[in-house]
Each structure stands twice: as C-alpha cells, then as structure tokens.
PDB file of N, CA and C in Angstrom:
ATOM      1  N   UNK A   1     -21.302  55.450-205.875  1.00  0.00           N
ATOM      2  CA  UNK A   1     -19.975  55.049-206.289  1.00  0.00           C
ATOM      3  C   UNK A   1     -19.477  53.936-205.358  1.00  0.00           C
ATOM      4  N   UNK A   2     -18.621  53.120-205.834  1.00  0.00           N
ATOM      5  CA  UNK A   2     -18.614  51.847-205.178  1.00  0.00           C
ATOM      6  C   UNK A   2     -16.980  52.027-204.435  1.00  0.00           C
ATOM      7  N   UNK A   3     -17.163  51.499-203.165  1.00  0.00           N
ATOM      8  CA  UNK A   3     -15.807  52.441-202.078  1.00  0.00           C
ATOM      9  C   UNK A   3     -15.149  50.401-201.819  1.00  0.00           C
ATOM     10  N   UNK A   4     -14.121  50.893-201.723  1.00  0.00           N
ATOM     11  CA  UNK A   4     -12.647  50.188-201.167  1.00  0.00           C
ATOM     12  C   UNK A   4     -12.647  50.137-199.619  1.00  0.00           C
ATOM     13  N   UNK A   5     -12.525  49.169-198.903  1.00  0.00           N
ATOM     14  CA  UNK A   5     -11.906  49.064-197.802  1.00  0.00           C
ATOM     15  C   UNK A   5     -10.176  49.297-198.109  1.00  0.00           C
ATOM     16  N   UNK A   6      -9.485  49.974-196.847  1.00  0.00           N
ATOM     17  CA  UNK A   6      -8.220  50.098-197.129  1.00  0.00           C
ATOM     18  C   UNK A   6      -7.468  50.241-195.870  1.00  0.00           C
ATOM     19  N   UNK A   7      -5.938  49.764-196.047  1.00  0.00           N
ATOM     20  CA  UNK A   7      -4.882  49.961-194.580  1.00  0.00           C
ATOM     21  C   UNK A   7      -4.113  51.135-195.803  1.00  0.00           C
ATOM     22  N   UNK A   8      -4.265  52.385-195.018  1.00  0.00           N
ATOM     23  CA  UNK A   8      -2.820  52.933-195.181  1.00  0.00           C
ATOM     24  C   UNK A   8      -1.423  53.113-194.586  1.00  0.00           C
ATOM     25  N   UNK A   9      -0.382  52.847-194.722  1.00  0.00           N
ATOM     26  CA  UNK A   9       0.495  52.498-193.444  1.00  0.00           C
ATOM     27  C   UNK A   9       1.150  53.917-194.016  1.00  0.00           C
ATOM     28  N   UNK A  10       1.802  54.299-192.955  1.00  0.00           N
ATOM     29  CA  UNK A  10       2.289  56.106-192.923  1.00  0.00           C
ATOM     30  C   UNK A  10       3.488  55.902-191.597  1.00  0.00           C
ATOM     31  N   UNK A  11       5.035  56.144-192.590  1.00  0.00           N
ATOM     32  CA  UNK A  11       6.171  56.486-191.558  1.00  0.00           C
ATOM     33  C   UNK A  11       6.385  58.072-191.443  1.00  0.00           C
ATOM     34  N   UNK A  12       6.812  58.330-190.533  1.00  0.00           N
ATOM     35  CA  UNK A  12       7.044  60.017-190.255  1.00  0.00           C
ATOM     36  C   UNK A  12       8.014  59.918-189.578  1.00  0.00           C
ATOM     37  N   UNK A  13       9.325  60.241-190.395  1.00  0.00           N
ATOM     38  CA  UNK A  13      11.088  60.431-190.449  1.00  0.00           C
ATOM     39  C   UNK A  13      10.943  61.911-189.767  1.00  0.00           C
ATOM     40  N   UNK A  14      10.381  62.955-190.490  1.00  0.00           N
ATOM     41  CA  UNK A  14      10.108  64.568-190.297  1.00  0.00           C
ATOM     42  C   UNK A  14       9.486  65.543-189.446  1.00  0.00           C
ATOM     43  N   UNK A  15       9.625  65.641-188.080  1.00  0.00           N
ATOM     44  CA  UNK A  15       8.739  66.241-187.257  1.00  0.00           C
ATOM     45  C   UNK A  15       8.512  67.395-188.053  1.00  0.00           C
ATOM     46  N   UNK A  16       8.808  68.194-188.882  1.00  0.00           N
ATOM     47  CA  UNK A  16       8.124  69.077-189.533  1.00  0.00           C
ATOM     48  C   UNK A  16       7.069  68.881-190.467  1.00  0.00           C
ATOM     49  N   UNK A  17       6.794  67.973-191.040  1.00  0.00           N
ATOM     50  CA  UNK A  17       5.730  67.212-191.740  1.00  0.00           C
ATOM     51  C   UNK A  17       4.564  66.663-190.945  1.00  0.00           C
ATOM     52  N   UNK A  18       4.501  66.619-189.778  1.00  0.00           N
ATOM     53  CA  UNK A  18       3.543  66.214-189.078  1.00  0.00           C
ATOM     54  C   UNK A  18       1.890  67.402-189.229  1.00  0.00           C
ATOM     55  N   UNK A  19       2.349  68.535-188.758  1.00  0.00           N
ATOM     56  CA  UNK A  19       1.504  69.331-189.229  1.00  0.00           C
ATOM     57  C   UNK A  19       0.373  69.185-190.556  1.00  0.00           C
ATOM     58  N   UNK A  20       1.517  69.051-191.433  1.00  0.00           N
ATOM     59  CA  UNK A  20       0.430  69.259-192.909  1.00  0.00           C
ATOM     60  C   UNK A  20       0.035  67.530-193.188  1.00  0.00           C
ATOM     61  N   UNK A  21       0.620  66.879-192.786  1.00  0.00           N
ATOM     62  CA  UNK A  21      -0.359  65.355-192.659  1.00  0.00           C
ATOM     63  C   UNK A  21      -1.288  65.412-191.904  1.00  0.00           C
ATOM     64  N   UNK A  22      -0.892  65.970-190.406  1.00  0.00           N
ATOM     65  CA  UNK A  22      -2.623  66.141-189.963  1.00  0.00           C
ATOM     66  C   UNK A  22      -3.694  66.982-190.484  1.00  0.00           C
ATOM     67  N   UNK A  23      -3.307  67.917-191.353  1.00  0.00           N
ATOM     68  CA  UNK A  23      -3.996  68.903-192.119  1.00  0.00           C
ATOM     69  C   UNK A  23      -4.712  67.841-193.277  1.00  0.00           C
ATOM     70  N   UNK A  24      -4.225  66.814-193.976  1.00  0.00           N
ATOM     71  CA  UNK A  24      -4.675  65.776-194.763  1.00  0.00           C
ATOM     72  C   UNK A  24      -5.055  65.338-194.512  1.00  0.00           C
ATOM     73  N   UNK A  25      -5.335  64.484-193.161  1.00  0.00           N
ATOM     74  CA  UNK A  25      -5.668  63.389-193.006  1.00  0.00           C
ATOM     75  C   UNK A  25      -7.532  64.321-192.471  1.00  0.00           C
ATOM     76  N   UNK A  26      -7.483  65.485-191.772  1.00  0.00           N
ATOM     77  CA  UNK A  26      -8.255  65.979-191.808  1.00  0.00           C
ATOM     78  C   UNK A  26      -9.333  66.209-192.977  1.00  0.00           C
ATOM     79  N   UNK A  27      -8.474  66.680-193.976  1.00  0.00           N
ATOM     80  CA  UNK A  27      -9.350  67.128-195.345  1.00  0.00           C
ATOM     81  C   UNK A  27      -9.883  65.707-195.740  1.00  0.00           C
ATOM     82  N   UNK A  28      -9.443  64.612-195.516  1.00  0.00           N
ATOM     83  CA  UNK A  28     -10.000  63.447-196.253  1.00  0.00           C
ATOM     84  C   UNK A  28     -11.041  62.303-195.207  1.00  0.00           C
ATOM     85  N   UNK A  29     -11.241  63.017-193.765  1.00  0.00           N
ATOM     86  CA  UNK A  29     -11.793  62.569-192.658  1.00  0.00           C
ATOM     87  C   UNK A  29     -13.094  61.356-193.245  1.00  0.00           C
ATOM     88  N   UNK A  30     -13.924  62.137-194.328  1.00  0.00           N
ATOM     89  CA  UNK A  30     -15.280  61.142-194.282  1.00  0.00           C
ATOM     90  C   UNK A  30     -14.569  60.225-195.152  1.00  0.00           C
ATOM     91  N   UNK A  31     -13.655  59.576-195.412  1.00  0.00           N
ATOM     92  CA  UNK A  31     -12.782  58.532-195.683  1.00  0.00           C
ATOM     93  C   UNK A  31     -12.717  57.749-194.514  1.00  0.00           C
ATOM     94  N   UNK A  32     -12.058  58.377-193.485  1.00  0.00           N
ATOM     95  CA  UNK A  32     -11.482  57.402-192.547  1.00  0.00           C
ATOM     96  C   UNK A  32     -12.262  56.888-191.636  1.00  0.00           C
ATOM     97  N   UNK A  33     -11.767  55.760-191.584  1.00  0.00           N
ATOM     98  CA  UNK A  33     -12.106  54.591-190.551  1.00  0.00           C
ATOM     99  C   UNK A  33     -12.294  54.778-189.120  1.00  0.00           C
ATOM    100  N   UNK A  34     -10.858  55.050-189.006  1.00  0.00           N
ATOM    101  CA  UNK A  34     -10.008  55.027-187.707  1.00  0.00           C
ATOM    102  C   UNK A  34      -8.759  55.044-187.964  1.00  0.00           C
ATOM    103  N   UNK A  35      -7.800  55.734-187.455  1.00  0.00           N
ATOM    104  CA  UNK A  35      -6.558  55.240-187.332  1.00  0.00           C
ATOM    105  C   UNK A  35      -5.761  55.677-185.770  1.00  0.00           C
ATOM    106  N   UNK A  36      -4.531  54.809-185.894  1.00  0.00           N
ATOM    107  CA  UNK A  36      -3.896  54.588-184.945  1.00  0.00           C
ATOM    108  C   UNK A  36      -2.015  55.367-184.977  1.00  0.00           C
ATOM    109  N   UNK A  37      -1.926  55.871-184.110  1.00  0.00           N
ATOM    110  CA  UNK A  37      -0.251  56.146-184.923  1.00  0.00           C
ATOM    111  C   UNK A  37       0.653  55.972-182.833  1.00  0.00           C
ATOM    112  N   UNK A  38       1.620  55.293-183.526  1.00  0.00           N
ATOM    113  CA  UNK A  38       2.322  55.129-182.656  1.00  0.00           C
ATOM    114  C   UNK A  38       4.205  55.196-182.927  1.00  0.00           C
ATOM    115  N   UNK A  39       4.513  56.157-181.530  1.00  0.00           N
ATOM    116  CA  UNK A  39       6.181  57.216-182.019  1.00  0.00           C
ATOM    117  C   UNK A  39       6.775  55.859-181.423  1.00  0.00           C
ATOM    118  N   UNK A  40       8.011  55.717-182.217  1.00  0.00           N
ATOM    119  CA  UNK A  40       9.057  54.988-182.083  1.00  0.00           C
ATOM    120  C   UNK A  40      10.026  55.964-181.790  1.00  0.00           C
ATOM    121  N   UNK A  41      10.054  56.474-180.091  1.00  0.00           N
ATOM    122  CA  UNK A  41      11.186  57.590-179.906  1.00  0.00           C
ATOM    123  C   UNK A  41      12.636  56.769-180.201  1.00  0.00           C
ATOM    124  N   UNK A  42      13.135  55.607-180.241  1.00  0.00           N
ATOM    125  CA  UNK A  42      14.551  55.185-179.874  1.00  0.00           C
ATOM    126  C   UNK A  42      15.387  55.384-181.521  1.00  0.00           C
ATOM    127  N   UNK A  43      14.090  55.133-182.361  1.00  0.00           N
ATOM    128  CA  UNK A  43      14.775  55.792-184.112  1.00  0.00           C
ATOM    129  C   UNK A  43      14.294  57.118-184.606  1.00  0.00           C
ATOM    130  N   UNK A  44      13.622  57.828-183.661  1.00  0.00           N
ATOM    131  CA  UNK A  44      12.865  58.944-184.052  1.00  0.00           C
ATOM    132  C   UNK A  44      12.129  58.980-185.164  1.00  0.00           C
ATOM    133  N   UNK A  45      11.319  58.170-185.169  1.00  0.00           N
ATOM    134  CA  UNK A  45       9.694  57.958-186.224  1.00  0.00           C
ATOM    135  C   UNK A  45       8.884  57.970-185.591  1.00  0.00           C
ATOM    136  N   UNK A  46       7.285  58.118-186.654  1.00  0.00           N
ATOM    137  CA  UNK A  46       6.270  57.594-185.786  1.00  0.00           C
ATOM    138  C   UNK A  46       5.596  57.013-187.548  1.00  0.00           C
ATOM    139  N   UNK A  47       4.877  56.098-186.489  1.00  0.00           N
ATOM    140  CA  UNK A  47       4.362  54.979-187.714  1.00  0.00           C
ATOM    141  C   UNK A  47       2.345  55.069-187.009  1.00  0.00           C
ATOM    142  N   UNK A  48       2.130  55.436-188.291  1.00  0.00           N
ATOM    143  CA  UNK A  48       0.571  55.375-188.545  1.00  0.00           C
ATOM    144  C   UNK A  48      -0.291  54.807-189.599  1.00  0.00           C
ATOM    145  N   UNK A  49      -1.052  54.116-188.635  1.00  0.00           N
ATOM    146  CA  UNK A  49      -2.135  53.209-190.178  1.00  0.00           C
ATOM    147  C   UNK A  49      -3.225  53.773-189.972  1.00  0.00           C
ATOM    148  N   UNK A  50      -3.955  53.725-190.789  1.00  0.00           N
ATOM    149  CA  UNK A  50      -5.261  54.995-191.289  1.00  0.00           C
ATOM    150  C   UNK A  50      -6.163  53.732-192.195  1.00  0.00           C
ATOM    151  N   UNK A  51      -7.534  53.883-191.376  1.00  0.00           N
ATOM    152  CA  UNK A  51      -7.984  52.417-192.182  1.00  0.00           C
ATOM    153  C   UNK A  51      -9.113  52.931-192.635  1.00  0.00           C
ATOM    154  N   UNK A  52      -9.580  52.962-193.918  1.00  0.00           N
ATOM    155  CA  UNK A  52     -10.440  53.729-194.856  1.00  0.00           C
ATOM    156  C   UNK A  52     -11.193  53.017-195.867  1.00  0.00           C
ATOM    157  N   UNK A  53     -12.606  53.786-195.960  1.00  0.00           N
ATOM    158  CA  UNK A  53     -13.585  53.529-196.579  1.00  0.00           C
ATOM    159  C   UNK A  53     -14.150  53.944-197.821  1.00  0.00           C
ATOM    160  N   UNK A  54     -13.460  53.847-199.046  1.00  0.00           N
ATOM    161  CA  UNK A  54     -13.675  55.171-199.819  1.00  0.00           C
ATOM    162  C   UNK A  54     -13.508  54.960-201.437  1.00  0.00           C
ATOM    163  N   UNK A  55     -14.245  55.428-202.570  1.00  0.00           N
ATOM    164  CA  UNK A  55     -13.258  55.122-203.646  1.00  0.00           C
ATOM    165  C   UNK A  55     -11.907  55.225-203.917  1.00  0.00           C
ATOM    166  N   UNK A  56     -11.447  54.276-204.493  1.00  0.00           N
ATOM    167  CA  UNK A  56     -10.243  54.031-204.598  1.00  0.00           C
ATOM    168  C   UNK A  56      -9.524  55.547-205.574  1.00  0.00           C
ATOM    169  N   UNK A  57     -10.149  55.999-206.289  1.00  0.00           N
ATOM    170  CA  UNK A  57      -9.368  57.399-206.513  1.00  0.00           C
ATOM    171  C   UNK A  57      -9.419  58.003-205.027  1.00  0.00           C
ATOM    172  N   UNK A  58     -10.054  58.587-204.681  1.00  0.00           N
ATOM    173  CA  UNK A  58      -9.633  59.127-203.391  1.00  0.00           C
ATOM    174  C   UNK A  58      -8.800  58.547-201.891  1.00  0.00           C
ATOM    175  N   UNK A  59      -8.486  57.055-202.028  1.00  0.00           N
ATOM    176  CA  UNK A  59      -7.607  56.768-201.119  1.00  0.00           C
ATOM    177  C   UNK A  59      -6.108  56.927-202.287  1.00  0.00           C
ATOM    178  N   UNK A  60      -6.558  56.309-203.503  1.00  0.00           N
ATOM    179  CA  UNK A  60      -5.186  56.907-204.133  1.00  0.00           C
ATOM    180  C   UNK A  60      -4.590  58.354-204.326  1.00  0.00           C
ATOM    181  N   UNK A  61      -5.486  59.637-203.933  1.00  0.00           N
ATOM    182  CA  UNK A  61      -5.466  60.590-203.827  1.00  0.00           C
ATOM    183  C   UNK A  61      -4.443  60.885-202.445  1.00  0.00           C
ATOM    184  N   UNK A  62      -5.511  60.698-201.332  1.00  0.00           N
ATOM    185  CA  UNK A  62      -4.929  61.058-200.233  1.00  0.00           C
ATOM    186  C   UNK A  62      -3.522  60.012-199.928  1.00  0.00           C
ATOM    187  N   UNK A  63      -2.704  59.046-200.594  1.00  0.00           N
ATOM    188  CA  UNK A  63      -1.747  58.077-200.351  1.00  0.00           C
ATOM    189  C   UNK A  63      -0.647  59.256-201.081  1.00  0.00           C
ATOM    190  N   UNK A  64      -1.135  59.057-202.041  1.00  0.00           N
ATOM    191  CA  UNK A  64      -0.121  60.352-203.186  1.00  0.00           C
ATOM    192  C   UNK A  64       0.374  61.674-202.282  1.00  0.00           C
ATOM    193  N   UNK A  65      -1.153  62.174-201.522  1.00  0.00           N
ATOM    194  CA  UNK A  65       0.144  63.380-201.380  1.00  0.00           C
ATOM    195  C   UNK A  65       0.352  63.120-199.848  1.00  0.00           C
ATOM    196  N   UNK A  66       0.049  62.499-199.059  1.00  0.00           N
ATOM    197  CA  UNK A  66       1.135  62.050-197.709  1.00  0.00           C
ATOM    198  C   UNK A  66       1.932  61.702-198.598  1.00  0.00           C
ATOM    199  N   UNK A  67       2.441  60.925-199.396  1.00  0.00           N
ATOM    200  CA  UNK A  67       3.295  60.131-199.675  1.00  0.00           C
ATOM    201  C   UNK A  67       4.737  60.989-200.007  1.00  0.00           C
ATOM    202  N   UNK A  68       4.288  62.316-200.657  1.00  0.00           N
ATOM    203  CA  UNK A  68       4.777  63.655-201.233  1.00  0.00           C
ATOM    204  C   UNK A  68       5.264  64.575-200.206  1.00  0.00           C
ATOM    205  N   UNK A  69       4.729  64.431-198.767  1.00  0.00           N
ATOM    206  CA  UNK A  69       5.104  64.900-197.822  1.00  0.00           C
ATOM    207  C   UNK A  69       6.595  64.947-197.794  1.00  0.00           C
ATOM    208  N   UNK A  70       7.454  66.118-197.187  1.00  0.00           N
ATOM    209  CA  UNK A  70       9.224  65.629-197.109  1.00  0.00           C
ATOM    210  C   UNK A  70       9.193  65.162-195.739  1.00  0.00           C
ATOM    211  N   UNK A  71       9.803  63.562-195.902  1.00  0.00           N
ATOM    212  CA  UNK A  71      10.244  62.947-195.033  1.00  0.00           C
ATOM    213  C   UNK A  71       9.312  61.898-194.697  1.00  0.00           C
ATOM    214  N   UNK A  72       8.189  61.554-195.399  1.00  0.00           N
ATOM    215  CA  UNK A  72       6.902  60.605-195.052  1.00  0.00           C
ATOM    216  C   UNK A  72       6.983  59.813-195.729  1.00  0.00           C
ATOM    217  N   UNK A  73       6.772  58.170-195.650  1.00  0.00           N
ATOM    218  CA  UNK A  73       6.218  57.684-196.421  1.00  0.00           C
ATOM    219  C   UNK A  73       4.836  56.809-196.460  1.00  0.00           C
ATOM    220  N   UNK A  74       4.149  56.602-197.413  1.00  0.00           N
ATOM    221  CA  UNK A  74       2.684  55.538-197.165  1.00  0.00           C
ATOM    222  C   UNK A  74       2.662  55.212-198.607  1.00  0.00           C
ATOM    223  N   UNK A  75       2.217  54.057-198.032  1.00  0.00           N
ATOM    224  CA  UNK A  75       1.902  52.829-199.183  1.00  0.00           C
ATOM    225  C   UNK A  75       0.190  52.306-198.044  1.00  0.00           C
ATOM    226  N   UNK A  76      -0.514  51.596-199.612  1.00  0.00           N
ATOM    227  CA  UNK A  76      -1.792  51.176-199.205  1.00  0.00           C
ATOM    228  C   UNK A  76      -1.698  50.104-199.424  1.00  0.00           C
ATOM    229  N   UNK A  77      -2.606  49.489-198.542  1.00  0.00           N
ATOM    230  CA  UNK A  77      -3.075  48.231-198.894  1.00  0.00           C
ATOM    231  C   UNK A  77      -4.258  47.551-199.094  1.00  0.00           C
ATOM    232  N   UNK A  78      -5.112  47.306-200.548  1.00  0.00           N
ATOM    233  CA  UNK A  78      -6.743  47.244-200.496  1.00  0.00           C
ATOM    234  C   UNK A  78      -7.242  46.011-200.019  1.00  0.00           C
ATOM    235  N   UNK A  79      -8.313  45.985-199.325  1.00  0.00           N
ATOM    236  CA  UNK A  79      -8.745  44.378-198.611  1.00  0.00           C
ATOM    237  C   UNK A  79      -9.546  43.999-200.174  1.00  0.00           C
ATOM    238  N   UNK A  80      -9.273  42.531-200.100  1.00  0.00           N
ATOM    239  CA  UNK A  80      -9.984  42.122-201.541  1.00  0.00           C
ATOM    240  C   UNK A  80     -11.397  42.147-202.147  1.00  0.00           C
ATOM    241  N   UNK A  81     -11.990  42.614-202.970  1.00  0.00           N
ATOM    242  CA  UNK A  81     -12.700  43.400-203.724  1.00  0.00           C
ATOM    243  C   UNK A  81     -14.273  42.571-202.884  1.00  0.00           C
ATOM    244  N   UNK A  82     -14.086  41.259-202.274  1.00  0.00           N
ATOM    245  CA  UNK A  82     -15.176  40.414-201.899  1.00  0.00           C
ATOM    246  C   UNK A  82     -14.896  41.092-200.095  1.00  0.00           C
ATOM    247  N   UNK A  83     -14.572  41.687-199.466  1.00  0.00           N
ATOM    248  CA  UNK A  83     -14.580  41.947-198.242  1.00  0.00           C
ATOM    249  C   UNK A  83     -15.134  43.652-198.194  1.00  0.00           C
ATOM    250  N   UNK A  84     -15.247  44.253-199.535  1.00  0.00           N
ATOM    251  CA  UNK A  84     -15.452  45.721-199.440  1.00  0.00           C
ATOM    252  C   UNK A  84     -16.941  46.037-199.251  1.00  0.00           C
TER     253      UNK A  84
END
C-alpha cells in the first residue's frame, strides 16, 4: 500500500486529554516518524507535531480522533505526492 509523508500539528488547551492522546499516538506508533511537543506554560498549551509515514487513511484516522479529543486540536499537513 502506498504511504504519505505527513506533519501533524497537535494543540493541547486540556491537561486532561493528554493521557488518552498519548494512548493514540501510541496505538498508531508504526506510523510515526518522530515527533516533538513543546508546553507553552505562559498560555497554558502544549503544541506537538508528529511527523508520519503512513497511508493516508490511517494518518486521516489517527488526525480524526486526536482531533475529537476535548480540548485538542490537529490538522495535517501532506508533503507533495513527489516527496513521499
């Protein structure tokens, strides 16, 4: 099956949501790249990009339900179809 390079960018408003995103980001591991997350204590967020290797149903999978998380949001971004 033919896989997507991808940036997922991920805000976290919800310290209670942190848990079950790391529980996701776990379940979808042979996806990921690498990612990076860094807390913005002075607005109380933390902002994480998650950079992934994968068919595009399954990064649209795992975007959907972080995205569903209360208090999270992520949006993707696919590198163009000649860089995958």
């Amino acid at each position: 099956m033919e896989t997507r390079v991808a940036v997922l960018a991920v805000i976290v408003r919800e310290a209670d949501s942190v848990a079950a995103l790391n529980a996701l980001l776990h379940q979808y591991e042979s996806a990921i790249i690498g990612r990076m997350g860094v807390p913005c204590r002075e607005r109380g967020i933390r902002l994480i990009s998650v950079a992934l290797d994968a068919p595009a149903d399954v990064i649209s999978a795992l975007s959907g339900k972080i995205g569903r998380l209360p208090g999270v949001t992520a949006k993707t971004v696919y590198a163009p179809p000649a860089f995958s």
